[in-house]
C-alpha atoms as a PDB file:
ATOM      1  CA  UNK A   1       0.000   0.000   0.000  1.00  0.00           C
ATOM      2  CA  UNK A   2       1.488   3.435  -0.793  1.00  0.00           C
ATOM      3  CA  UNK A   3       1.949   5.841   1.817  1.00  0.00           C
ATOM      4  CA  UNK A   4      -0.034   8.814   2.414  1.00  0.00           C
ATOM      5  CA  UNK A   5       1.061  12.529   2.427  1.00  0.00           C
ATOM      6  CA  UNK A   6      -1.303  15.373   3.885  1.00  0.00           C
ATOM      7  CA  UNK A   7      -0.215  19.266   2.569  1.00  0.00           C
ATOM      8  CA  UNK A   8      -2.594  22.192   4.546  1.00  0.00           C
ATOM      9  CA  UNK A   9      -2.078  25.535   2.512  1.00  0.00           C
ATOM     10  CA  UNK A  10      -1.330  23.596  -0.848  1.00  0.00           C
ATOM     11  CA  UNK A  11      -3.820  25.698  -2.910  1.00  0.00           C
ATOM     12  CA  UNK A  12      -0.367  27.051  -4.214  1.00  0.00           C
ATOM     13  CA  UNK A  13       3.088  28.098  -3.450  1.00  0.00           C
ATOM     14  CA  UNK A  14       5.477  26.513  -0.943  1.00  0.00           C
ATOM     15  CA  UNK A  15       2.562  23.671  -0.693  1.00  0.00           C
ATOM     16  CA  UNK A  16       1.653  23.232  -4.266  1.00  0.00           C
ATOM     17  CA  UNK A  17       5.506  22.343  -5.184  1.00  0.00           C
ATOM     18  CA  UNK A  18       5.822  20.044  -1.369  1.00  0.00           C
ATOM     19  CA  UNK A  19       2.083  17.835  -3.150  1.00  0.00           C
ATOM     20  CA  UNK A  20       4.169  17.474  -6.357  1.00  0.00           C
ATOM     21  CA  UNK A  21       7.436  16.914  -4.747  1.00  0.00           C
ATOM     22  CA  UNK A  22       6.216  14.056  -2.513  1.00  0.00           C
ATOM     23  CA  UNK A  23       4.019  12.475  -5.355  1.00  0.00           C
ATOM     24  CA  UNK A  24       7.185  12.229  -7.747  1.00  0.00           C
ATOM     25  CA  UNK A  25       8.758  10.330  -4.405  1.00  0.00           C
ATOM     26  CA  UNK A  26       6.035   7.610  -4.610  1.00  0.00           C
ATOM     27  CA  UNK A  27       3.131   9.039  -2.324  1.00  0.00           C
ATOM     28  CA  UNK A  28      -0.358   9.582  -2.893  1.00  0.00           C
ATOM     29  CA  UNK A  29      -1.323  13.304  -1.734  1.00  0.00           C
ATOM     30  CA  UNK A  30      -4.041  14.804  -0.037  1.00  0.00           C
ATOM     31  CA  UNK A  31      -3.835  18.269  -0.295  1.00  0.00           C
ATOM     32  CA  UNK A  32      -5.981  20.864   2.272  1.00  0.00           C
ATOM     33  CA  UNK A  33      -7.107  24.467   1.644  1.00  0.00           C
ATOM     34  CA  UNK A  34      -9.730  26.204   1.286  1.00  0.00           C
ATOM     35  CA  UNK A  35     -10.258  27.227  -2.478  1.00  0.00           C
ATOM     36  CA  UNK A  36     -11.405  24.168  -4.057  1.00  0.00           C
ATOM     37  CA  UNK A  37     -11.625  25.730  -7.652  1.00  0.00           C
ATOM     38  CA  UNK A  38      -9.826  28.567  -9.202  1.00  0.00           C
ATOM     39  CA  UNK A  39     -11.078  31.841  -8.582  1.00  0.00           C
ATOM     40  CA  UNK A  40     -13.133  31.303  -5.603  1.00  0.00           C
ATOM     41  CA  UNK A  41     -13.160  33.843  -3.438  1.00  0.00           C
ATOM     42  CA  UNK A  42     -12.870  33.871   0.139  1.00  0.00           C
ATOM     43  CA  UNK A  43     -12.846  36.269   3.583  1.00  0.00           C
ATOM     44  CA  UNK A  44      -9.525  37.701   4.857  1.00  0.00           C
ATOM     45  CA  UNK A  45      -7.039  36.334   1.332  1.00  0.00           C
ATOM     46  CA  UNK A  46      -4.553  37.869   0.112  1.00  0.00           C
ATOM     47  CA  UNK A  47      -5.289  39.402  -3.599  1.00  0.00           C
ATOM     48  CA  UNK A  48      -3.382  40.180  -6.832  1.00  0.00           C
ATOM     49  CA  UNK A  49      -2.590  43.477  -8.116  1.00  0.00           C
ATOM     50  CA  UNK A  50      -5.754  43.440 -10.196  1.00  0.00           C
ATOM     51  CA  UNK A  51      -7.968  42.593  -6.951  1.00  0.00           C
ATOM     52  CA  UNK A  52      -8.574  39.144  -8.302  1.00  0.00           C
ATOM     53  CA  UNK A  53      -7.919  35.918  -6.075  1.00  0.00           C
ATOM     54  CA  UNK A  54      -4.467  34.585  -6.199  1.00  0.00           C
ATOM     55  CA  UNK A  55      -4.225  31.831  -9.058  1.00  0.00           C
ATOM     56  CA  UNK A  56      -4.452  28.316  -8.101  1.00  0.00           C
ATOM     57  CA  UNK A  57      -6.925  25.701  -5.932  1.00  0.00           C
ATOM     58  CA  UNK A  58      -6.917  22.337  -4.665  1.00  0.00           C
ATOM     59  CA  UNK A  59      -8.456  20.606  -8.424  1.00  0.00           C
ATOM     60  CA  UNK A  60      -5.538  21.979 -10.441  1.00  0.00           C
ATOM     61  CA  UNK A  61      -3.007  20.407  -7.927  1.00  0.00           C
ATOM     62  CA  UNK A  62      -4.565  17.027  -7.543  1.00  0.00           C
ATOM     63  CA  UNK A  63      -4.626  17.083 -11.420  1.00  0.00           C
ATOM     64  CA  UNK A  64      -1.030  17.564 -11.735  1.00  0.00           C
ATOM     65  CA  UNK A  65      -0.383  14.995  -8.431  1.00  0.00           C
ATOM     66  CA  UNK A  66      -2.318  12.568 -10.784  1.00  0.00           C
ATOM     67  CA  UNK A  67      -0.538  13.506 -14.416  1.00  0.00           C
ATOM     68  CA  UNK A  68       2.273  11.848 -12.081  1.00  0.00           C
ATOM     69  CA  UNK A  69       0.637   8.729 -11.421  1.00  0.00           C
ATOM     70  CA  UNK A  70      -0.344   9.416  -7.605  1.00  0.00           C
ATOM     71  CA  UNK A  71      -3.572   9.102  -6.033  1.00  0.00           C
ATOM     72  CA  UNK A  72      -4.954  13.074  -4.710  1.00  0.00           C
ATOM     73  CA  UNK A  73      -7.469  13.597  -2.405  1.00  0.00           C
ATOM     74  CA  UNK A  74      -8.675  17.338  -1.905  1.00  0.00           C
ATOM     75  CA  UNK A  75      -9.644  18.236   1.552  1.00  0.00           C
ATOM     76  CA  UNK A  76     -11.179  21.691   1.879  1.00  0.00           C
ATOM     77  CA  UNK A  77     -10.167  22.982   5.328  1.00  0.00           C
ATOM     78  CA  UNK A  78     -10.623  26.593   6.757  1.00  0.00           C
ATOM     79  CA  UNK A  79      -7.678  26.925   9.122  1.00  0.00           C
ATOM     80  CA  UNK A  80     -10.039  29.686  11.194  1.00  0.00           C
ATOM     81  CA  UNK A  81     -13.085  27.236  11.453  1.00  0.00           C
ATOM     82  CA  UNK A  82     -12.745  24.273  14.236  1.00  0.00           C
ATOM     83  CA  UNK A  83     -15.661  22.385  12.887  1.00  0.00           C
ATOM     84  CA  UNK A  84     -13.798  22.574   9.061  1.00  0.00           C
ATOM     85  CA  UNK A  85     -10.292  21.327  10.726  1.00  0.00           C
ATOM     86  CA  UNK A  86     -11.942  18.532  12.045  1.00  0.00           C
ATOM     87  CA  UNK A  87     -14.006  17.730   9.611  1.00  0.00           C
ATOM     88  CA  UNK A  88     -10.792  17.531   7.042  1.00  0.00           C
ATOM     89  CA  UNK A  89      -9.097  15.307   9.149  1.00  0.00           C
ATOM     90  CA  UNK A  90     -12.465  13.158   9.449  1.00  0.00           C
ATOM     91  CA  UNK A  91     -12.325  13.309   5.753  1.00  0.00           C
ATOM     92  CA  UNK A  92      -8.907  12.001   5.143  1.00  0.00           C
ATOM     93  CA  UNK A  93      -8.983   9.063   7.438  1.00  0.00           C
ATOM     94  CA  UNK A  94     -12.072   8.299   5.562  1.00  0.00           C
ATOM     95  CA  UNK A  95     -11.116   8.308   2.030  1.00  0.00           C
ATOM     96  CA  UNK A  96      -7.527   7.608   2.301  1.00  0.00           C
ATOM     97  CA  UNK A  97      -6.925   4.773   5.235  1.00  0.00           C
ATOM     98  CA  UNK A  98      -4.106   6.189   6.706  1.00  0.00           C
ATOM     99  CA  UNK A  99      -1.742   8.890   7.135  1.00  0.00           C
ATOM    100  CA  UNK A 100       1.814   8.662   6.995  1.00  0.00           C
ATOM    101  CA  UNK A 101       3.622  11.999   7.070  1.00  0.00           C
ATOM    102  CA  UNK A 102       1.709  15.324   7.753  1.00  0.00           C
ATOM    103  CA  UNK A 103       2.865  19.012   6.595  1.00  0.00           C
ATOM    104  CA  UNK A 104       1.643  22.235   8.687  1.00  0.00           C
ATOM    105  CA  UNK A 105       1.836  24.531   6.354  1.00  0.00           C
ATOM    106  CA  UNK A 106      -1.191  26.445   6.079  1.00  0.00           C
ATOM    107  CA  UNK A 107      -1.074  30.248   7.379  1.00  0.00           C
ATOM    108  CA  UNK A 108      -3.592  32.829   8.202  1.00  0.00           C
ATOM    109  CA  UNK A 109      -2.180  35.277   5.644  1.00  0.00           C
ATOM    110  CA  UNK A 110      -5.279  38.308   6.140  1.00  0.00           C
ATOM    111  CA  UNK A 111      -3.724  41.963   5.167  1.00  0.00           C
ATOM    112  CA  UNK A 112      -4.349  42.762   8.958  1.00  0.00           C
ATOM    113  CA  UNK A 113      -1.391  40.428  10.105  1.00  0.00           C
ATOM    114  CA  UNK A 114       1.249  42.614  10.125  1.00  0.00           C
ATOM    115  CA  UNK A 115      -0.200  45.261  11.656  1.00  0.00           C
ATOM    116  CA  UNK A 116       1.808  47.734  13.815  1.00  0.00           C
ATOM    117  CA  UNK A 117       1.830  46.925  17.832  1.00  0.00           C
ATOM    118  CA  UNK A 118      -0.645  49.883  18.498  1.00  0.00           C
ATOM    119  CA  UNK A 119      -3.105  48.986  15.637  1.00  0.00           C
ATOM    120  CA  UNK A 120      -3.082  45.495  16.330  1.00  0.00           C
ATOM    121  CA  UNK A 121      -6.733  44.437  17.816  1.00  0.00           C
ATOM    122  CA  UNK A 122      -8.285  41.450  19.760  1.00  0.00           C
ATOM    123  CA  UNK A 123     -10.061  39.960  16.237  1.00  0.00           C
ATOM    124  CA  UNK A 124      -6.841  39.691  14.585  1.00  0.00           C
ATOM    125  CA  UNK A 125      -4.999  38.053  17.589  1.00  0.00           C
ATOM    126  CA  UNK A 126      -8.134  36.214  17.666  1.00  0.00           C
ATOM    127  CA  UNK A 127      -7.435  34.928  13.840  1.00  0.00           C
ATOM    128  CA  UNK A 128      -4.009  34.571  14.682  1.00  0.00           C
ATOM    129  CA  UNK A 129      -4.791  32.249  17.364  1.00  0.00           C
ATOM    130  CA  UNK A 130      -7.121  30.229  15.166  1.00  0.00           C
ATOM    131  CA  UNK A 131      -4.402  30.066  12.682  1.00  0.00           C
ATOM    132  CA  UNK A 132      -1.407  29.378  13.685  1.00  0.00           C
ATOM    133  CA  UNK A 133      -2.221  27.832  16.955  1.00  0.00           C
ATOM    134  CA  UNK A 134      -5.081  25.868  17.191  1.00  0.00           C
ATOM    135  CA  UNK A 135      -5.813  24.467  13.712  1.00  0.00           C
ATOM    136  CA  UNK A 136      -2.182  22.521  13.433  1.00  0.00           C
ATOM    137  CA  UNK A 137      -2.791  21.228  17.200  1.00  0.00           C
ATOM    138  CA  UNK A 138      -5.895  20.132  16.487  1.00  0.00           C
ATOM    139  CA  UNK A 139      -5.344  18.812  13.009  1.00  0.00           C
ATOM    140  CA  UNK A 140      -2.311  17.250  14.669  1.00  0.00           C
ATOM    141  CA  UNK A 141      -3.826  15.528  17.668  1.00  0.00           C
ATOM    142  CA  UNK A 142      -6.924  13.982  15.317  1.00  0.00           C
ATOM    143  CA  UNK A 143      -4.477  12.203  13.330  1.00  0.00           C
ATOM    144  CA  UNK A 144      -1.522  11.173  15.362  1.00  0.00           C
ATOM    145  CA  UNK A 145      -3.118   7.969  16.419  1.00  0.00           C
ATOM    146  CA  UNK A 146      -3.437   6.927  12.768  1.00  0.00           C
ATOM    147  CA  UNK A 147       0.846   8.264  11.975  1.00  0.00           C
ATOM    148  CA  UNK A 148       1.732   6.100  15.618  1.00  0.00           C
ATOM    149  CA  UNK A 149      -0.099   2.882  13.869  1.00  0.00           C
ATOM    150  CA  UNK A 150       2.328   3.372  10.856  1.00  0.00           C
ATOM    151  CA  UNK A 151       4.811   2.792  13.536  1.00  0.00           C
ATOM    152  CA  UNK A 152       7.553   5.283  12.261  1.00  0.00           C
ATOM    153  CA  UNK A 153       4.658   8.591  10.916  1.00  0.00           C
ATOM    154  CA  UNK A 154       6.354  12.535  10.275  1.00  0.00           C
ATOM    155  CA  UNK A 155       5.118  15.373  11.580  1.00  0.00           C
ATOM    156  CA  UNK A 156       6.429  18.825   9.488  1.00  0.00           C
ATOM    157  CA  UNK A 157       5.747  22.740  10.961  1.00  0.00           C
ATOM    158  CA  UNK A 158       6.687  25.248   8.554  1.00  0.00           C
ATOM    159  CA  UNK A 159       8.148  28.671  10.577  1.00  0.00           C
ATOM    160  CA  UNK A 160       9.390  31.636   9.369  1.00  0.00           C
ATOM    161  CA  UNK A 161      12.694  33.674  10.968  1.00  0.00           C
ATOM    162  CA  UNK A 162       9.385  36.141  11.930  1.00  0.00           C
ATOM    163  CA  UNK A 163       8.744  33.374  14.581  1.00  0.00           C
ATOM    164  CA  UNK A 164      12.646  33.003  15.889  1.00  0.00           C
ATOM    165  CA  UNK A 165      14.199  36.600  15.814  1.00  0.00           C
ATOM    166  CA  UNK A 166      12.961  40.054  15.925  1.00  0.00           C
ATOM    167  CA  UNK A 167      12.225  41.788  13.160  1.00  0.00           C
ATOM    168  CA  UNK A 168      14.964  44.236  11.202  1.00  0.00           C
ATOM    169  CA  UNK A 169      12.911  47.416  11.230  1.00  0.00           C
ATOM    170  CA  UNK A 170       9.482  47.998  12.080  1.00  0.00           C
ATOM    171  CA  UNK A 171       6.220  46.519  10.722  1.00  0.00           C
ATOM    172  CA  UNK A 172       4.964  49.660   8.349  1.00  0.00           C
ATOM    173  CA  UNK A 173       8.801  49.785   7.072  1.00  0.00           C
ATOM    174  CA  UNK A 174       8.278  46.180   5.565  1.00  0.00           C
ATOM    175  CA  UNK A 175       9.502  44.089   8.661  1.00  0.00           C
ATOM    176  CA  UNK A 176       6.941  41.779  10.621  1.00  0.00           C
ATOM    177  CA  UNK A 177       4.531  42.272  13.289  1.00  0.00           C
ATOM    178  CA  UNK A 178       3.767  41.118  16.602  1.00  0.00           C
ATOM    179  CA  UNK A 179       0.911  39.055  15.395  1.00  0.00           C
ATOM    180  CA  UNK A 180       2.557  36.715  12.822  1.00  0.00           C
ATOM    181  CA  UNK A 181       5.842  36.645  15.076  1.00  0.00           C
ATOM    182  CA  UNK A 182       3.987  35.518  17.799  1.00  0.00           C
ATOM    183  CA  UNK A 183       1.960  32.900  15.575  1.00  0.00           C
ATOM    184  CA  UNK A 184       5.235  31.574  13.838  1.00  0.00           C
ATOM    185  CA  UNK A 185       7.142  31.090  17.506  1.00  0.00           C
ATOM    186  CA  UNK A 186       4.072  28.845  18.242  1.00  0.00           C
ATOM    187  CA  UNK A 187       4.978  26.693  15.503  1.00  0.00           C
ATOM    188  CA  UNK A 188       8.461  26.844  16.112  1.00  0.00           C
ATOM    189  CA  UNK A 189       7.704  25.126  19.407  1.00  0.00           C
ATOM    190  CA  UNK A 190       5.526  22.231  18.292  1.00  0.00           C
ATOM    191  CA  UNK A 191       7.536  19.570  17.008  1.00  0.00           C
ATOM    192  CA  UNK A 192       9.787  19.701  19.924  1.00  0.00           C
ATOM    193  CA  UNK A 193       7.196  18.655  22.259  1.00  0.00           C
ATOM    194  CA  UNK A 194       5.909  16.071  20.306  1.00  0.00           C
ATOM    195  CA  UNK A 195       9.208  14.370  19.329  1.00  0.00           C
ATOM    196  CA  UNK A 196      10.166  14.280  23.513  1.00  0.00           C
ATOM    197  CA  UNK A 197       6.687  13.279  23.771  1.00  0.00           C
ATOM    198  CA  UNK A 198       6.324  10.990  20.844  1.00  0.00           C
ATOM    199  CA  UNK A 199       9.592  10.301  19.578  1.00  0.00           C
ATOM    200  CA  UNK A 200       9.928   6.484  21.346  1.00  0.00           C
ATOM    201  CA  UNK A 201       6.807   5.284  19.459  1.00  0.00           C
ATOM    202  CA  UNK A 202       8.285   5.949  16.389  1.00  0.00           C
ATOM    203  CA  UNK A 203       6.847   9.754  15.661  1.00  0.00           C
ATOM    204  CA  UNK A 204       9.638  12.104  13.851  1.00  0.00           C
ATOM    205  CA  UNK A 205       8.847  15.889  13.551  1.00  0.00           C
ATOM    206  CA  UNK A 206      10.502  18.495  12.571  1.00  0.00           C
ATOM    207  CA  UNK A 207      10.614  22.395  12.016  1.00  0.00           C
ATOM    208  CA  UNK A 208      11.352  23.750   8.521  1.00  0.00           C
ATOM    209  CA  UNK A 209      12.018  27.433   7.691  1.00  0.00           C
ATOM    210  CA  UNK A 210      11.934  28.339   4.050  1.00  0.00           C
ATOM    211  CA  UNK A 211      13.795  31.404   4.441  1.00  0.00           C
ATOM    212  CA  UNK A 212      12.688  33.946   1.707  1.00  0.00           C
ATOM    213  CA  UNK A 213      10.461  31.982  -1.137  1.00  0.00           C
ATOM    214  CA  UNK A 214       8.879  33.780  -4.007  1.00  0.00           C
ATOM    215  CA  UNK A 215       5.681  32.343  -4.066  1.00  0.00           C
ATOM    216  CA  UNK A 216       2.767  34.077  -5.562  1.00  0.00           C
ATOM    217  CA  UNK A 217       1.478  35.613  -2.051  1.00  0.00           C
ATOM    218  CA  UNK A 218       5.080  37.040  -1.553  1.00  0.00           C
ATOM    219  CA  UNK A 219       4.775  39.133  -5.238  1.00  0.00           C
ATOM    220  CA  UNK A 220       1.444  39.955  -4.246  1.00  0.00           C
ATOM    221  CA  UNK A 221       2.322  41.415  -1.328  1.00  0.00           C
ATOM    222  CA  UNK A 222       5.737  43.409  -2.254  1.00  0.00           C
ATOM    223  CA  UNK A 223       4.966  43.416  -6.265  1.00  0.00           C
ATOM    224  CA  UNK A 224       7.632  42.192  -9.165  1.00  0.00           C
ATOM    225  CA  UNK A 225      10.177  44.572  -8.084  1.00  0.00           C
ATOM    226  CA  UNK A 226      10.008  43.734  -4.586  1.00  0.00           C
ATOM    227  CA  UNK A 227      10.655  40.345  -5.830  1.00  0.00           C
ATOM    228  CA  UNK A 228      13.484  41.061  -7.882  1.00  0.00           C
ATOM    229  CA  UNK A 229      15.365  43.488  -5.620  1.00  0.00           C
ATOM    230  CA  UNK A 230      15.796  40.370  -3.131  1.00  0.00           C
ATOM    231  CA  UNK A 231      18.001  38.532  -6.102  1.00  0.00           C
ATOM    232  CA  UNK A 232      20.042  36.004  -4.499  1.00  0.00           C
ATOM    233  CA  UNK A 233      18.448  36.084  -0.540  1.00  0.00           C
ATOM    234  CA  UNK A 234      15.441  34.195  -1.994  1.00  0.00           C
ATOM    235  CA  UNK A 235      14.440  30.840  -3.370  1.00  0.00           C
ATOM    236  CA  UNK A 236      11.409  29.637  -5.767  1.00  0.00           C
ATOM    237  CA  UNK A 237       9.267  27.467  -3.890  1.00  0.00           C
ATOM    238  CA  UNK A 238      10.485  24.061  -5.471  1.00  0.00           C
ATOM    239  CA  UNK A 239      13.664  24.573  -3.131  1.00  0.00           C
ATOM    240  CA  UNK A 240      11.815  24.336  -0.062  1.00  0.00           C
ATOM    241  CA  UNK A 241       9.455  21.819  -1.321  1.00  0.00           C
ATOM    242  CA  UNK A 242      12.453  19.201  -1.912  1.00  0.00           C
ATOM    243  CA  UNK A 243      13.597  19.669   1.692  1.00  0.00           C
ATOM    244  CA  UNK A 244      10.513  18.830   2.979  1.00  0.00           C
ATOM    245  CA  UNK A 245      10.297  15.894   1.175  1.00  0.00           C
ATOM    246  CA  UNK A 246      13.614  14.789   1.998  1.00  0.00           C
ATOM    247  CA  UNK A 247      14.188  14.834   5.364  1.00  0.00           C
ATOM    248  CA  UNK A 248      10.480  12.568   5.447  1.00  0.00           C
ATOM    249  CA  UNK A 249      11.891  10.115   3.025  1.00  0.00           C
ATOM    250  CA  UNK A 250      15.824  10.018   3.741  1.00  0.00           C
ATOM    251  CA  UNK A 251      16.387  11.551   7.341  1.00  0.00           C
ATOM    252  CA  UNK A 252      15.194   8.219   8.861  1.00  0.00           C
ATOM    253  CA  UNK A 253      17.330   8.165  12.028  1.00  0.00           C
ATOM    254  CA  UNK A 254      15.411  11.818  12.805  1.00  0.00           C
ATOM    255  CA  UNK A 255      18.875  13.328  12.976  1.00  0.00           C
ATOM    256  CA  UNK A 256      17.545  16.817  12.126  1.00  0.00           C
ATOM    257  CA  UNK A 257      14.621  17.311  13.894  1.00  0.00           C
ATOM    258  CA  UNK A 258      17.077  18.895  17.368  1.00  0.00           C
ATOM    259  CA  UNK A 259      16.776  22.396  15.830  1.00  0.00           C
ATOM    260  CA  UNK A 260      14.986  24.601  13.255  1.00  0.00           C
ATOM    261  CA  UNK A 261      15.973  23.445   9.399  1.00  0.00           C
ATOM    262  CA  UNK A 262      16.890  25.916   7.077  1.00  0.00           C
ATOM    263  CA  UNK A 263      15.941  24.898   4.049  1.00  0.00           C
ATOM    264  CA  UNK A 264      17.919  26.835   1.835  1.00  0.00           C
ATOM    265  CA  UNK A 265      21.797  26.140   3.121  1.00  0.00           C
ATOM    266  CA  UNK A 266      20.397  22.880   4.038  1.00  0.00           C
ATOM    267  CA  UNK A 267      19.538  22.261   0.213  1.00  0.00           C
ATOM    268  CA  UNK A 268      23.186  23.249  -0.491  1.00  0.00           C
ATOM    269  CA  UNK A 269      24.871  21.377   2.253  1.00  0.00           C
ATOM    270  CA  UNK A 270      23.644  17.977   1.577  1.00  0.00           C
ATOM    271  CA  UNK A 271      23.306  18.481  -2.197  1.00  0.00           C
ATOM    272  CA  UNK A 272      19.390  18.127  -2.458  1.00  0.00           C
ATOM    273  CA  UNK A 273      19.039  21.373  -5.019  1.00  0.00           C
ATOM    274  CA  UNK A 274      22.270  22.667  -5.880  1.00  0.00           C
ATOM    275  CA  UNK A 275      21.237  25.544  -8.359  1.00  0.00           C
ATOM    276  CA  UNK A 276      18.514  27.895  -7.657  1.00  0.00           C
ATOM    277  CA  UNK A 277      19.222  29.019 -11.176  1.00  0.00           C
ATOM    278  CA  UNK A 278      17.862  25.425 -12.638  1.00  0.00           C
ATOM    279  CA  UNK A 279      14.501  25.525 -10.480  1.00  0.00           C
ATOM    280  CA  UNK A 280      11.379  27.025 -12.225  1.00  0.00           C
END
């Protein structure tokens, strides 16, 4: 029986290229998010420069996860809804079987996040909460009796450096706010506790920082030129992607799961994409 992979926040970007990236390692895919079809629109997303939704959804990724040969299940899952979480896991115990390696990475991405300290309010901390806090621990708790029966399951967080240092300059200057720092050090601390917790009944987890990823919410949020004036700091989302998929597929003695990976110098150190320059 193959093994099962579940994305959140695979709609696009960073996820979109993890679903493809495990399903040319051998796995059928479930990916989670909440735009099922292109162009659907939705409360609190981010937008292009035209005001349209960001491109992709859930059908155009399980038809590419299945041009490769996989199985795809498409969950729909609003990370700010408990009944939706838990319904989604529900969902994929049901049609898949089983779960072998999970991915947190799903966001609340709303254009309140980064607000400034002083115009930061309780609904956004609120969201924030919803997001980045209780959905994965929820999500997580539903389904780590069915990753324990594998006997050796994967847990995955994706941070950001917003969640492990402070920010360069201030939130209206383009740094990060309180809110999605505070959401993103949640997540750093996740897979710690459940690998102490975990870890002897064959449970590895692990935190994964992308570093700077062009994905289609970063141009829509600082535009082409944004984009391009960060030349060599950043990293298409493919990079990423193949870390992820590595360290559940080859890091099988859980030797990286101590500290935060960084998925770009880890790429280059252990030769998993050498060339930024060859990635589309």
């Amino acid at each position: 029986m193959s093994k099962v992979v579940l994305i959140t926040g695979a709609s696009r970007g960073i996820g979109r290229e993890t679903a493809l990236a495990f399903a040319r390692a051998g796995f059928d895919v479930a990916v989670s998010a909440r735009t099922l079809e292109d162009g659907q629109q939705h409360d609190h997303s981010l937008t292009g420069a035209d005001g349209q939704p960001l491109p992709g959804s859930l059908a155009s990724v399980a038809t590419e996860i299945r041009a490769l040969g996989r199985q795809a299940w498409c969950i729909p899952m609003d990370l700010l809804d408990t009944g939706s979480v838990l319904a989604a896991a529900e969902q994929l115990l049901r049609e898949a079987g089983r779960i072998d390696v999970l991915v947190n990475n799903a966001v609340y991405q709303g254009n309140d996040l980064n607000s400034t300290f002083l115009q930061l309010t309780p609904d956004t901390l609120e969201r924030v909460y919803r997001g980045y806090i209780l959905a994965p621990v929820l999500l997580t708790q539903r389904l780590l009796p069915a990753l324990l029966e594998q006997g050796a399951g994967v847990v995955i967080n994706i941070t950001s450096g917003a969640g492990e240092s402070n920010p360069p300059v201030s939130a209206d200057r383009g740094g990060w706010g309180y809110a999605y720092g505070a959401g993103k050090a949640a997540v750093s601390r996740l897979s710690g506790v459940l690998k102490a917790e975990l870890g002897r009944q064959g449970l590895r987890a692990y935190t994964v920082n992308p570093g700077v990823v062009t994905t289609e919410a970063l141009k829509a949020t600082i535009g082409e030129d944004g984009v391009r004036a960060l030349g060599a700091g950043s990293a298409p989302p493919p990079v990423p992607a193949a870390v992820i998929c590595w360290l559940a597929v080859n890091d099988l003695q859980g030797l990286h799961q101590k500290r935060t990976v960084h998925a770009q110098p880890f790429a280059l150190e252990h030769d998993i994409v050498a060339d930024w320059s060859t990635v589309e």
